[in-house]
PDB file of N, CA and C in Angstrom:
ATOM      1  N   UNK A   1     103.382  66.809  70.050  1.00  0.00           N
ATOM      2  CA  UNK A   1     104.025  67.832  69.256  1.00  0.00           C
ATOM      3  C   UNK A   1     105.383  68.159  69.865  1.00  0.00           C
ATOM      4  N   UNK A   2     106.436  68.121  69.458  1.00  0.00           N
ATOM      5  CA  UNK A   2     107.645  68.514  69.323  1.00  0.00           C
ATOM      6  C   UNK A   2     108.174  70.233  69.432  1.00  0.00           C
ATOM      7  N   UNK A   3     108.765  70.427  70.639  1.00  0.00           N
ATOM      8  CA  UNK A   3     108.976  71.569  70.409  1.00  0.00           C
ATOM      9  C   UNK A   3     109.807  72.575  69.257  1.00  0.00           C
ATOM     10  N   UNK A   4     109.143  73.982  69.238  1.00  0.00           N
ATOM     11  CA  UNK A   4     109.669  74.476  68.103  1.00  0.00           C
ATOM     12  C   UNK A   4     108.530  73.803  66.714  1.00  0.00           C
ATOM     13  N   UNK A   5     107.878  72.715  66.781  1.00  0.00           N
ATOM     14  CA  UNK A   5     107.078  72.698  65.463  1.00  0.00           C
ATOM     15  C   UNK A   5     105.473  73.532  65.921  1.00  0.00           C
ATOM     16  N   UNK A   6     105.192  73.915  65.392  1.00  0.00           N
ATOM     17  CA  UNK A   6     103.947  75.260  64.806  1.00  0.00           C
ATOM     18  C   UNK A   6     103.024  74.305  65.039  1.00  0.00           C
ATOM     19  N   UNK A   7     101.909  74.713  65.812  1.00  0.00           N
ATOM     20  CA  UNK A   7     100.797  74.426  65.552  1.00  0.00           C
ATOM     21  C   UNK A   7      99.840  74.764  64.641  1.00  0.00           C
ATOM     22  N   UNK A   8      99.083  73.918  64.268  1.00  0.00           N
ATOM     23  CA  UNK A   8      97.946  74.582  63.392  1.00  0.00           C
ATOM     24  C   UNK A   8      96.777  75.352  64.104  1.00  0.00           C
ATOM     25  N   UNK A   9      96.494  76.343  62.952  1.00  0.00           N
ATOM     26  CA  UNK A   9      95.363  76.982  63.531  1.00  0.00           C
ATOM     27  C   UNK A   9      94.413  76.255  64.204  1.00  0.00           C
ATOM     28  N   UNK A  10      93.477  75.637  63.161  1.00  0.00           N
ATOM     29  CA  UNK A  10      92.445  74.926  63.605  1.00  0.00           C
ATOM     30  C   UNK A  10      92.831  74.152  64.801  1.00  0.00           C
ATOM     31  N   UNK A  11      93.810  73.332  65.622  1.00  0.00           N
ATOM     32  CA  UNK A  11      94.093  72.769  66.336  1.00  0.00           C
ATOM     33  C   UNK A  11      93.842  73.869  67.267  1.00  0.00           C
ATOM     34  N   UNK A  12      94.814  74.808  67.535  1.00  0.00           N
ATOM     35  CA  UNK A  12      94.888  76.210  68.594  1.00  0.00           C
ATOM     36  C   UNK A  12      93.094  75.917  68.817  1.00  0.00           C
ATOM     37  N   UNK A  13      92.480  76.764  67.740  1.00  0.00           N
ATOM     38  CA  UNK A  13      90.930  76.500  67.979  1.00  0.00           C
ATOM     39  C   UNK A  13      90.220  75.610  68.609  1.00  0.00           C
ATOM     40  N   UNK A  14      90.440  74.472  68.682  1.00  0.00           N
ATOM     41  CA  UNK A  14      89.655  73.338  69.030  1.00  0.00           C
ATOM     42  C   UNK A  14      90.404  73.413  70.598  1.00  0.00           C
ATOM     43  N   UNK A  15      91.466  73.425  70.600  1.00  0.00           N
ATOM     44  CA  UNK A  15      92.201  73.710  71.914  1.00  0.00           C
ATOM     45  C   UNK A  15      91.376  74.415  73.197  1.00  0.00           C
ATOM     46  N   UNK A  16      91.359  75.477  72.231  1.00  0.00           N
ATOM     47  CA  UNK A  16      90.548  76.988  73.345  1.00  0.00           C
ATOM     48  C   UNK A  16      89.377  76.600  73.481  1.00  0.00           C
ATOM     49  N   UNK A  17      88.656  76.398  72.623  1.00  0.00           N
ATOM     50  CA  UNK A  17      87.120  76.522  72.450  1.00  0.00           C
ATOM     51  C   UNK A  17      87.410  74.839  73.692  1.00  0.00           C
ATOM     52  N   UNK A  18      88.032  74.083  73.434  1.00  0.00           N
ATOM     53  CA  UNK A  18      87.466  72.827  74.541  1.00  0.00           C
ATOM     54  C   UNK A  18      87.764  73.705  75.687  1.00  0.00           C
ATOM     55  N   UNK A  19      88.923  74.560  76.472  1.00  0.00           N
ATOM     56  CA  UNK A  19      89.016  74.910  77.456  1.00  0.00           C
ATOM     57  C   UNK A  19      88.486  75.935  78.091  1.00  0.00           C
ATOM     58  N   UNK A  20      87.334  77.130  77.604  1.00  0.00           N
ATOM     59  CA  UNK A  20      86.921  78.275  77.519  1.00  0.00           C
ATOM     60  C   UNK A  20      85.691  77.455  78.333  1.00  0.00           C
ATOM     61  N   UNK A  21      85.633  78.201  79.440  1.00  0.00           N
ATOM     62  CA  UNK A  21      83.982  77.841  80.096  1.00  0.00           C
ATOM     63  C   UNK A  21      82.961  78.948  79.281  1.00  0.00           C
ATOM     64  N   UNK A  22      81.845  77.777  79.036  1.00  0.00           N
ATOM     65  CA  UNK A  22      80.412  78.620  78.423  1.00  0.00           C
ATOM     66  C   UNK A  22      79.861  79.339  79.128  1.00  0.00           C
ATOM     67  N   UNK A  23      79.448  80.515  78.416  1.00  0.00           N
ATOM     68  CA  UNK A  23      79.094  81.608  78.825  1.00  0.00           C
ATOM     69  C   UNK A  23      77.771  81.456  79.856  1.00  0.00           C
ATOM     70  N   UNK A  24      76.914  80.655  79.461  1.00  0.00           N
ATOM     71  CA  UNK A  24      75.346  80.063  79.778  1.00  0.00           C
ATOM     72  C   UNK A  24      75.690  79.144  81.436  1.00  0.00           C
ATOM     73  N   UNK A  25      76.899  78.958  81.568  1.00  0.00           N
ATOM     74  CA  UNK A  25      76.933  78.545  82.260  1.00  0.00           C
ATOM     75  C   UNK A  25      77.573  79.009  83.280  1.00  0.00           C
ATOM     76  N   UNK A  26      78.212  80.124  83.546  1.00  0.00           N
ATOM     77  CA  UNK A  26      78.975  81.284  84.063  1.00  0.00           C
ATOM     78  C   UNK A  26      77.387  81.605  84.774  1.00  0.00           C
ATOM     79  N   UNK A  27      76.844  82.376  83.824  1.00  0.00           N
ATOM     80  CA  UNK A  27      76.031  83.167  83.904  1.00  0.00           C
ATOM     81  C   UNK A  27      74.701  81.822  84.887  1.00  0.00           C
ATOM     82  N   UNK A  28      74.790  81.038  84.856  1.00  0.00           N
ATOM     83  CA  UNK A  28      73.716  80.007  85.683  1.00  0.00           C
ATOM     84  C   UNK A  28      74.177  79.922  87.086  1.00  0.00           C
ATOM     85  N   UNK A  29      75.806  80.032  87.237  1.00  0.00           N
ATOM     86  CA  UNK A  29      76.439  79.475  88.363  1.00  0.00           C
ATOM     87  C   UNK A  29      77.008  80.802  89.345  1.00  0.00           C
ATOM     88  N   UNK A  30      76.511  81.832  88.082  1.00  0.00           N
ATOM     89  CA  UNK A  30      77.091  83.167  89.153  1.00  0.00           C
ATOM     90  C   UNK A  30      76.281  83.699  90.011  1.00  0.00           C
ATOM     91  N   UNK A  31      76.622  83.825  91.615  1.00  0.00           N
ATOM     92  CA  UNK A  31      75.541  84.185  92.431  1.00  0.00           C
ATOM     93  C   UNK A  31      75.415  85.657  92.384  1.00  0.00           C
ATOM     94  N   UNK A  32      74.027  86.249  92.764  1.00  0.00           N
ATOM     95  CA  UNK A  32      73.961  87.625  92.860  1.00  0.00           C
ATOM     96  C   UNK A  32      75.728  88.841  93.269  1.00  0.00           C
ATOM     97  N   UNK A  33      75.717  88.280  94.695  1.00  0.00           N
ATOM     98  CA  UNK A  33      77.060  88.754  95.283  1.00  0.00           C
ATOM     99  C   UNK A  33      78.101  88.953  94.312  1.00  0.00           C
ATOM    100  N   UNK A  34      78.762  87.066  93.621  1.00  0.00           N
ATOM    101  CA  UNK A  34      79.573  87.154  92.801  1.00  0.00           C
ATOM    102  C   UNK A  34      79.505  88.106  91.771  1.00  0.00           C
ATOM    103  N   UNK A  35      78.282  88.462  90.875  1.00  0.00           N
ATOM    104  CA  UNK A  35      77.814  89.710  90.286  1.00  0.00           C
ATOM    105  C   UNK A  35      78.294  90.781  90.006  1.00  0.00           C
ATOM    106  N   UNK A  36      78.334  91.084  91.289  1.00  0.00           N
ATOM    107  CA  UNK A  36      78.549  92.540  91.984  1.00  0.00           C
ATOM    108  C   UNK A  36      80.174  92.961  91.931  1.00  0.00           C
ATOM    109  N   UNK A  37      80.399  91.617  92.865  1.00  0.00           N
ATOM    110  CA  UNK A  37      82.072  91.718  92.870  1.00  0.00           C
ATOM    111  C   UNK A  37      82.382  91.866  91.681  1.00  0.00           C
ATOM    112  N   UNK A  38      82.214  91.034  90.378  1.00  0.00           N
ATOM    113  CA  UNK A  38      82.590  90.996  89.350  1.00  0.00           C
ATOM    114  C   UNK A  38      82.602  92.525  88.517  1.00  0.00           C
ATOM    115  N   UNK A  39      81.425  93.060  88.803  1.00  0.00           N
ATOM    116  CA  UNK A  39      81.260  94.579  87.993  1.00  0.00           C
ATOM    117  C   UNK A  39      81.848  95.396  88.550  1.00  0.00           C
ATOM    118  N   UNK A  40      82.090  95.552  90.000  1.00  0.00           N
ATOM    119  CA  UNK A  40      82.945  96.582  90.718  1.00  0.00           C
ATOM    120  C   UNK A  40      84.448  96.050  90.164  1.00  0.00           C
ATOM    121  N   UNK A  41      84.942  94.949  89.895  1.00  0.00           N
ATOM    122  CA  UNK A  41      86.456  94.970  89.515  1.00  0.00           C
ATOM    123  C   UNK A  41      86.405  95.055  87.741  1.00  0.00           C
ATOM    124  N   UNK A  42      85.510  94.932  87.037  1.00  0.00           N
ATOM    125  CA  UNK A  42      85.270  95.036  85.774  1.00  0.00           C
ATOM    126  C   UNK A  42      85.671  96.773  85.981  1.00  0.00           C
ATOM    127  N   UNK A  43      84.448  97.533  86.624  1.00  0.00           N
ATOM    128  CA  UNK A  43      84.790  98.873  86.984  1.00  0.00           C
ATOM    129  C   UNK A  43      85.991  99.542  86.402  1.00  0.00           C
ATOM    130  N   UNK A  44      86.939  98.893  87.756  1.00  0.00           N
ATOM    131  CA  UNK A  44      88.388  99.247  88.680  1.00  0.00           C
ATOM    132  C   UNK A  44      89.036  98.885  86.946  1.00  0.00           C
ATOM    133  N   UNK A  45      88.924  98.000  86.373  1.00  0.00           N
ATOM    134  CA  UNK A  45      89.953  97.751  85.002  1.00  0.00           C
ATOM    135  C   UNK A  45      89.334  98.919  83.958  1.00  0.00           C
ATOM    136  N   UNK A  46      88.453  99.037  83.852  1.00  0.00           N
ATOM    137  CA  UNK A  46      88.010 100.106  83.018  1.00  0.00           C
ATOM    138  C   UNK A  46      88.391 101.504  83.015  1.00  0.00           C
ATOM    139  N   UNK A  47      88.276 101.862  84.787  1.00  0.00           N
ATOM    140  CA  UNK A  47      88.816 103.056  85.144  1.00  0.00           C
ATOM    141  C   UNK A  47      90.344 103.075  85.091  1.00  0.00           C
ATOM    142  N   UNK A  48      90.912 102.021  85.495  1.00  0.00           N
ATOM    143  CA  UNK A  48      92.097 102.655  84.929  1.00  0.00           C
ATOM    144  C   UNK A  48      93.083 102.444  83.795  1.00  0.00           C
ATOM    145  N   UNK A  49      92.566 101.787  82.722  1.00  0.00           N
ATOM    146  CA  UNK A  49      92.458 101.896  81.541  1.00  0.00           C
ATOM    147  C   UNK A  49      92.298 103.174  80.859  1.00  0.00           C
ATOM    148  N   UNK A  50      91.215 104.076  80.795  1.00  0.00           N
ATOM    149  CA  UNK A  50      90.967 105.610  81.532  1.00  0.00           C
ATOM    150  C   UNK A  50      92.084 105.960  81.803  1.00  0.00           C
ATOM    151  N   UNK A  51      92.358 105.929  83.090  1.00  0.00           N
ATOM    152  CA  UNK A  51      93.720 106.700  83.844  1.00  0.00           C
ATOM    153  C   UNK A  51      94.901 106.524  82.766  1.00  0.00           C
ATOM    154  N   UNK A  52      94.792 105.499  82.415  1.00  0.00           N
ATOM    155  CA  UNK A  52      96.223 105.144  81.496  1.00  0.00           C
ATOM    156  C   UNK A  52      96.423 106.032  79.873  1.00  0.00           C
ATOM    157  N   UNK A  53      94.946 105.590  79.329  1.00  0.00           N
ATOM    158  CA  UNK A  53      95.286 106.763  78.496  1.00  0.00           C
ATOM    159  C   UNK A  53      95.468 108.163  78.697  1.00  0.00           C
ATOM    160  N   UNK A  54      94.569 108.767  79.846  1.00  0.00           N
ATOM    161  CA  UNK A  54      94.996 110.161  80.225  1.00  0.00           C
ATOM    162  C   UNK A  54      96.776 110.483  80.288  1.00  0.00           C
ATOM    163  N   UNK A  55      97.372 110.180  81.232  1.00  0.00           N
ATOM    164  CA  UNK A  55      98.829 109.940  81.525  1.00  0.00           C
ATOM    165  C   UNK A  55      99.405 109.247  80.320  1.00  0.00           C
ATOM    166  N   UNK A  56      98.977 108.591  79.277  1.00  0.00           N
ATOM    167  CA  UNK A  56      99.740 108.064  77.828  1.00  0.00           C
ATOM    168  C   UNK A  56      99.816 109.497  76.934  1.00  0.00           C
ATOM    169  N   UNK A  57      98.666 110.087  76.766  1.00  0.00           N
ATOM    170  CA  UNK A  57      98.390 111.348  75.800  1.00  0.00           C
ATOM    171  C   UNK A  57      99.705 112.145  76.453  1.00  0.00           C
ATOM    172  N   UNK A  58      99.968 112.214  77.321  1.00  0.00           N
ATOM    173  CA  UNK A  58     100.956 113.553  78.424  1.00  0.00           C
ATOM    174  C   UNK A  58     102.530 112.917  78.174  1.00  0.00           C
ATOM    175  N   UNK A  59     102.671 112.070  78.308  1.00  0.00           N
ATOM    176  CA  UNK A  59     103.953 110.908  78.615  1.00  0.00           C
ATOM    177  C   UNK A  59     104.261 110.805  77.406  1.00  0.00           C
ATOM    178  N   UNK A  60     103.842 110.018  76.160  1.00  0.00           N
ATOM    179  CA  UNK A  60     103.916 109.542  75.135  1.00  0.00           C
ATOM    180  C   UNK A  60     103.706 111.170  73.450  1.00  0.00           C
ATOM    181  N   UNK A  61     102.462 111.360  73.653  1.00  0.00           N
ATOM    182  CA  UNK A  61     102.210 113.109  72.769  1.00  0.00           C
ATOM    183  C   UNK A  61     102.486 114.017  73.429  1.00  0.00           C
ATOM    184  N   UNK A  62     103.355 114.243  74.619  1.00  0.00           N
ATOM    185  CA  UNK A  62     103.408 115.170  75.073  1.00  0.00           C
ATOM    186  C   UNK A  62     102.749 116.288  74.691  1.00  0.00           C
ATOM    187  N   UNK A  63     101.193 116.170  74.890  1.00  0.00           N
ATOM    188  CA  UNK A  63     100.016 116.879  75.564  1.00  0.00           C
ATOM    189  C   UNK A  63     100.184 117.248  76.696  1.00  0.00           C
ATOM    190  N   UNK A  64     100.021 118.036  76.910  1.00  0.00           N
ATOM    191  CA  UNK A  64      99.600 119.019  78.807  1.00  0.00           C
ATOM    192  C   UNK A  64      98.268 117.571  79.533  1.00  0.00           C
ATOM    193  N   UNK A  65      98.922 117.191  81.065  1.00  0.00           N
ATOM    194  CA  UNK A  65      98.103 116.178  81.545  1.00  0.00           C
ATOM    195  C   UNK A  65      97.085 117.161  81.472  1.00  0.00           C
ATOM    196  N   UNK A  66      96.207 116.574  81.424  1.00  0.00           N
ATOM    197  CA  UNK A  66      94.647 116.786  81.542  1.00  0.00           C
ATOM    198  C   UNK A  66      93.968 116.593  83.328  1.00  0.00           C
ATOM    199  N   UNK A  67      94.516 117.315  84.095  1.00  0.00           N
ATOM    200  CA  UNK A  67      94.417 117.570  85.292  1.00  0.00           C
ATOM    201  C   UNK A  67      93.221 117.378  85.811  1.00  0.00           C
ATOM    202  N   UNK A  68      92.181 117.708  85.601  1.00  0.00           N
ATOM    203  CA  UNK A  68      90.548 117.452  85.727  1.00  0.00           C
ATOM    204  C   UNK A  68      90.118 116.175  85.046  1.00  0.00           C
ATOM    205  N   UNK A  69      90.670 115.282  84.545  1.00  0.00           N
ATOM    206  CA  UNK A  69      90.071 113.974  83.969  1.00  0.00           C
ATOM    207  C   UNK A  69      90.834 113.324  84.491  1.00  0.00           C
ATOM    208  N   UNK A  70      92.052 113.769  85.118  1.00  0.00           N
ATOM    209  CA  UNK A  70      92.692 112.341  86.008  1.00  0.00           C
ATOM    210  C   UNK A  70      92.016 112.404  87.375  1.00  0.00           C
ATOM    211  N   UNK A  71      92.150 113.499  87.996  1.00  0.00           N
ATOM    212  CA  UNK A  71      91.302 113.605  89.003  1.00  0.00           C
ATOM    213  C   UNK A  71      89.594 112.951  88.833  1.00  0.00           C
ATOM    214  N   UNK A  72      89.002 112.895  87.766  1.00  0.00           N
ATOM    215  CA  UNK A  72      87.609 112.098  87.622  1.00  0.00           C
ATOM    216  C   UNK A  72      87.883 110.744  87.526  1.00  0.00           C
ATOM    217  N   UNK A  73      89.208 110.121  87.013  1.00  0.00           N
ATOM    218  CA  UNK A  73      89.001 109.101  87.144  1.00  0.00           C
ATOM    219  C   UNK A  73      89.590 108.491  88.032  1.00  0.00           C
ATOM    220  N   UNK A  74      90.854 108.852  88.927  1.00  0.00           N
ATOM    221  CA  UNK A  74      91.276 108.587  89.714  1.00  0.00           C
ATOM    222  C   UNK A  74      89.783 108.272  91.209  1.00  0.00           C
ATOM    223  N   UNK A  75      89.211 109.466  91.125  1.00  0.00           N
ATOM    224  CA  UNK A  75      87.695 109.598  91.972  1.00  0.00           C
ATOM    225  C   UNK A  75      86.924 108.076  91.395  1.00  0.00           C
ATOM    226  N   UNK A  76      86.620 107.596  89.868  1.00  0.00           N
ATOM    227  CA  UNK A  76      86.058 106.301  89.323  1.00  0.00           C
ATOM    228  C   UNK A  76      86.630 105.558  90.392  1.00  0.00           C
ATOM    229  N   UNK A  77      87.831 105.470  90.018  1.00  0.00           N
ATOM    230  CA  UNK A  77      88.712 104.017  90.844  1.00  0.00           C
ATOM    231  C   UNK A  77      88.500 104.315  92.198  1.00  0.00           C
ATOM    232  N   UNK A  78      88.157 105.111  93.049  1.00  0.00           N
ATOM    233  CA  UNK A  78      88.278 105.686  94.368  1.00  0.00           C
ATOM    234  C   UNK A  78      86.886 104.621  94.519  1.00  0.00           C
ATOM    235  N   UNK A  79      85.794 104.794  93.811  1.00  0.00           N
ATOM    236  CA  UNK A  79      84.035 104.587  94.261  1.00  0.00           C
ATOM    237  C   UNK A  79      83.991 103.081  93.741  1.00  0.00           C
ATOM    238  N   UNK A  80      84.707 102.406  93.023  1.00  0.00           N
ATOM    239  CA  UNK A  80      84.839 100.638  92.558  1.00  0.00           C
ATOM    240  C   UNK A  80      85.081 100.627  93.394  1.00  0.00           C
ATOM    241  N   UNK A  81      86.700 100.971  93.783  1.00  0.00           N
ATOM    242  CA  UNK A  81      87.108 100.444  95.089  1.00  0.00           C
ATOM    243  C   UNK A  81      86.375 100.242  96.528  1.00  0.00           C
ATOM    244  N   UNK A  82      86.122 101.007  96.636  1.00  0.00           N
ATOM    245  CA  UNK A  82      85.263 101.142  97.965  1.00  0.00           C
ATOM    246  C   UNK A  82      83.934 100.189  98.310  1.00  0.00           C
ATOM    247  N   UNK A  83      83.230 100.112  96.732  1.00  0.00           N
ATOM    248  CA  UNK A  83      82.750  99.413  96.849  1.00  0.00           C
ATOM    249  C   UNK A  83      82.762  98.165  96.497  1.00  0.00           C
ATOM    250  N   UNK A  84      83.886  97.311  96.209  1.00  0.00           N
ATOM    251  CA  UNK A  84      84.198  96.305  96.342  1.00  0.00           C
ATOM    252  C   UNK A  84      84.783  95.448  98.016  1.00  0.00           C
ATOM    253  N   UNK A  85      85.624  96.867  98.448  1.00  0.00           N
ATOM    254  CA  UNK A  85      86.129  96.305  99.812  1.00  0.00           C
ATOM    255  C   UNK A  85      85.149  96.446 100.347  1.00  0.00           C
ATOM    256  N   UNK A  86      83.605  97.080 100.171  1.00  0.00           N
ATOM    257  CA  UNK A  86      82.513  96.927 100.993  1.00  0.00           C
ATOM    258  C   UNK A  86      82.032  95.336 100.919  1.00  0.00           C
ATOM    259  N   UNK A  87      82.231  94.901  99.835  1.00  0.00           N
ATOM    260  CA  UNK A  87      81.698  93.763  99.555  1.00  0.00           C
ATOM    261  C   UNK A  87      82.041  92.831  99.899  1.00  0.00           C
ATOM    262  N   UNK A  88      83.696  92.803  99.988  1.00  0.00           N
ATOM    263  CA  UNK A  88      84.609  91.832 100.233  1.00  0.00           C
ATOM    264  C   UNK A  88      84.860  92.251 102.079  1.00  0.00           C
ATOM    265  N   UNK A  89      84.362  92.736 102.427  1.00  0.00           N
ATOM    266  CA  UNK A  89      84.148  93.042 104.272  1.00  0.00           C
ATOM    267  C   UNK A  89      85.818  93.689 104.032  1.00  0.00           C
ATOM    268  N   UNK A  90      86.486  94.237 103.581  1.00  0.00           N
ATOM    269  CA  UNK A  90      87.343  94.866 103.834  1.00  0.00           C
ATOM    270  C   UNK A  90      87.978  96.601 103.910  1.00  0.00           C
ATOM    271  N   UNK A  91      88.164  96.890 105.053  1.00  0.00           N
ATOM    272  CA  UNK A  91      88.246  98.496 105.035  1.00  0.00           C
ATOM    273  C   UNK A  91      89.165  98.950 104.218  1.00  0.00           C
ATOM    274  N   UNK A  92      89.097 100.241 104.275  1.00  0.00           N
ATOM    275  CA  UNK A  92      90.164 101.196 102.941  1.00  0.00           C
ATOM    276  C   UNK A  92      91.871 101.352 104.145  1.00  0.00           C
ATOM    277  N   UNK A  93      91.435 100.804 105.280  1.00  0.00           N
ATOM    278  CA  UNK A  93      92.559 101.253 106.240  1.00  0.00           C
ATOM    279  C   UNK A  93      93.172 100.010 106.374  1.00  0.00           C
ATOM    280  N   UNK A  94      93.029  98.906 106.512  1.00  0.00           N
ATOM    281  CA  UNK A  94      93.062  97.515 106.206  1.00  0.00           C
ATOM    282  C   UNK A  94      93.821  97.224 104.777  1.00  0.00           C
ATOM    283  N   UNK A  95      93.209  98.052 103.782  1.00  0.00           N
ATOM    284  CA  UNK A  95      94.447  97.491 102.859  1.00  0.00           C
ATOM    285  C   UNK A  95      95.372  98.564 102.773  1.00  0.00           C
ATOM    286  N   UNK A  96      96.064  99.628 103.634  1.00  0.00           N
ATOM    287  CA  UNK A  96      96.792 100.562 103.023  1.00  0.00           C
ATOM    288  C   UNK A  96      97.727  99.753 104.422  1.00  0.00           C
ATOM    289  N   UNK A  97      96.957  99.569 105.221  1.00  0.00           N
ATOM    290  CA  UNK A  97      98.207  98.933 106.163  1.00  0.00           C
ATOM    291  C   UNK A  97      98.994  97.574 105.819  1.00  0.00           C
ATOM    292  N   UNK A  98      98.236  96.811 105.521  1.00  0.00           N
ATOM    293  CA  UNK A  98      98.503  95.764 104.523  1.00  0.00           C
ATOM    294  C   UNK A  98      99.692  95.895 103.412  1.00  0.00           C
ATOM    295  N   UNK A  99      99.436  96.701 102.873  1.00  0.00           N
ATOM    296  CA  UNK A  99     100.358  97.837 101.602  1.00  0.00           C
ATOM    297  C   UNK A  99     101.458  97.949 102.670  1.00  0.00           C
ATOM    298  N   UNK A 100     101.452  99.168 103.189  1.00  0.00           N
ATOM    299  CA  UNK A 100     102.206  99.382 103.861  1.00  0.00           C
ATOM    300  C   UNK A 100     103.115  98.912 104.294  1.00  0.00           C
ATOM    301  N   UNK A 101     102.748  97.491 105.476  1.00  0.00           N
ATOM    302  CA  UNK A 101     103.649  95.892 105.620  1.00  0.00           C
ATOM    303  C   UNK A 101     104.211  95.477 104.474  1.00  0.00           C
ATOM    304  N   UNK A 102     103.845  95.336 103.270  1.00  0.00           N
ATOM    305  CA  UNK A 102     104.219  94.714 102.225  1.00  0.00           C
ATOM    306  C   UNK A 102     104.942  95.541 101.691  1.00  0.00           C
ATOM    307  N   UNK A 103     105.137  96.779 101.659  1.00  0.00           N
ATOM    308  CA  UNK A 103     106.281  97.560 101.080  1.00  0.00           C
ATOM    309  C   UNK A 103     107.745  97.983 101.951  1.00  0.00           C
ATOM    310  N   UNK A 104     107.111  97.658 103.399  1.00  0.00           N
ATOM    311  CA  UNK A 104     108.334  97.852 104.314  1.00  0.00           C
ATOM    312  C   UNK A 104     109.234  96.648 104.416  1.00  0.00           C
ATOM    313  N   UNK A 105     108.610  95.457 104.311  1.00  0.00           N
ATOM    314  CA  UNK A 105     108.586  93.998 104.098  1.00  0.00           C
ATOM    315  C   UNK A 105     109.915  93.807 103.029  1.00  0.00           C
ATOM    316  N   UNK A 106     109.461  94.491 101.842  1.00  0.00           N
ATOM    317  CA  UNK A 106     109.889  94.231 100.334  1.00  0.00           C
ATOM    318  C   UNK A 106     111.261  95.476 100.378  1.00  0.00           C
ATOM    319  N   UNK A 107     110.816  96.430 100.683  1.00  0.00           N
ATOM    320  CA  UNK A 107     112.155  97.835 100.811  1.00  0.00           C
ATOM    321  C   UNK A 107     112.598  98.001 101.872  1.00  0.00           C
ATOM    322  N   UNK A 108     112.049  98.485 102.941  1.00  0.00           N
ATOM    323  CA  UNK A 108     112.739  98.325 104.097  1.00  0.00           C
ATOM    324  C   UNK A 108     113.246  99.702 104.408  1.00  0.00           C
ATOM    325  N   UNK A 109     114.093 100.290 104.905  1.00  0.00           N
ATOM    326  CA  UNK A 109     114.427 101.375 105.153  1.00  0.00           C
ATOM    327  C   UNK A 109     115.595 101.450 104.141  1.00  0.00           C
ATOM    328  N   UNK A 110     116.084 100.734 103.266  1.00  0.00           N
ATOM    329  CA  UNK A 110     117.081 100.361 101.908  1.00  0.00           C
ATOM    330  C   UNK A 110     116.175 101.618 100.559  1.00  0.00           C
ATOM    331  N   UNK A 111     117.337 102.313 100.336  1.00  0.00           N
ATOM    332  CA  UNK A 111     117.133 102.875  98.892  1.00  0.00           C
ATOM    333  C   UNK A 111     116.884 101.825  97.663  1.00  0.00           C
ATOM    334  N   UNK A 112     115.922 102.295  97.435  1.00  0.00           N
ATOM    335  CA  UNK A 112     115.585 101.540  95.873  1.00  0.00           C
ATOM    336  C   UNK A 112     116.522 101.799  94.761  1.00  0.00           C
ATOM    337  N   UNK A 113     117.215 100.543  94.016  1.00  0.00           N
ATOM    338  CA  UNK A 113     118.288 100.846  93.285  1.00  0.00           C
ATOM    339  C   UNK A 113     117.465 101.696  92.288  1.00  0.00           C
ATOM    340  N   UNK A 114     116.695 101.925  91.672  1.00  0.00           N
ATOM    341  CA  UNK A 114     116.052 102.837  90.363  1.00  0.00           C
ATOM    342  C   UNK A 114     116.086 104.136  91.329  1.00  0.00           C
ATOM    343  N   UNK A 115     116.021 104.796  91.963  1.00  0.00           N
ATOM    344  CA  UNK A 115     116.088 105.611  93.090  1.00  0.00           C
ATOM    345  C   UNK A 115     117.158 106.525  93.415  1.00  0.00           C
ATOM    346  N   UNK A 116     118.328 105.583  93.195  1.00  0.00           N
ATOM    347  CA  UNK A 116     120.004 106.273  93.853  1.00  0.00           C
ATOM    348  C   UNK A 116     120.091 106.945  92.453  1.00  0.00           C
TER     349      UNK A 116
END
């Protein structure tokens, strides 16, 4: 196919559906652990999905934030988290230092041009 010419639907279809791993087989090859990990970051996207509409209603309808539901879900994402870096052997101090390196790394003691 030539760029710029359109694919057909049905093609797109046959496309995906060959490249999409089966579900039956996810589900055969996923170990307990993997599981786990998987629902604690399923979690973490859910919750702040959550967070996002809270802060969209305030930002966007300028509605009054809803102060007690960000705080609940901010707390959601607090208890995925935790228990994922439990899972993944990693502490909550471990990734803020991590963070940390990576933001001093990236900014530096330099003003952020969105900033000045």
């Amino acid at each position: 196919m030539q760029e710029g010419q359109s694919i057909p639907p049905s093609e797109h279809s046959d496309f995906v559906l060959a490249l999409a791993k089966d579900g039956a087989a996810i589900a055969r090859e996923l170990t307990p652990s993997e599981a786990h990990q998987l629902h604690m970051a399923m979690g973490i996207s859910s919750e702040a999905g959550e967070l996002l509409e809270a802060v969209k209603k305030a930002a966007i309808y300028n509605k009054p934030i809803d102060r007690e539901n960000v705080v609940e879900e901010l707390g959601d994402l607090e208890f995925y988290m935790e228990v994922l870096r439990q899972a993944l052997l990693i502490t909550r101090e471990e990734t803020i230092e991590y963070n940390m390196a990576k933001l001093t790394k990236r900014y530096g003691a330099q003003e952020r041009a969105d900033k000045v």
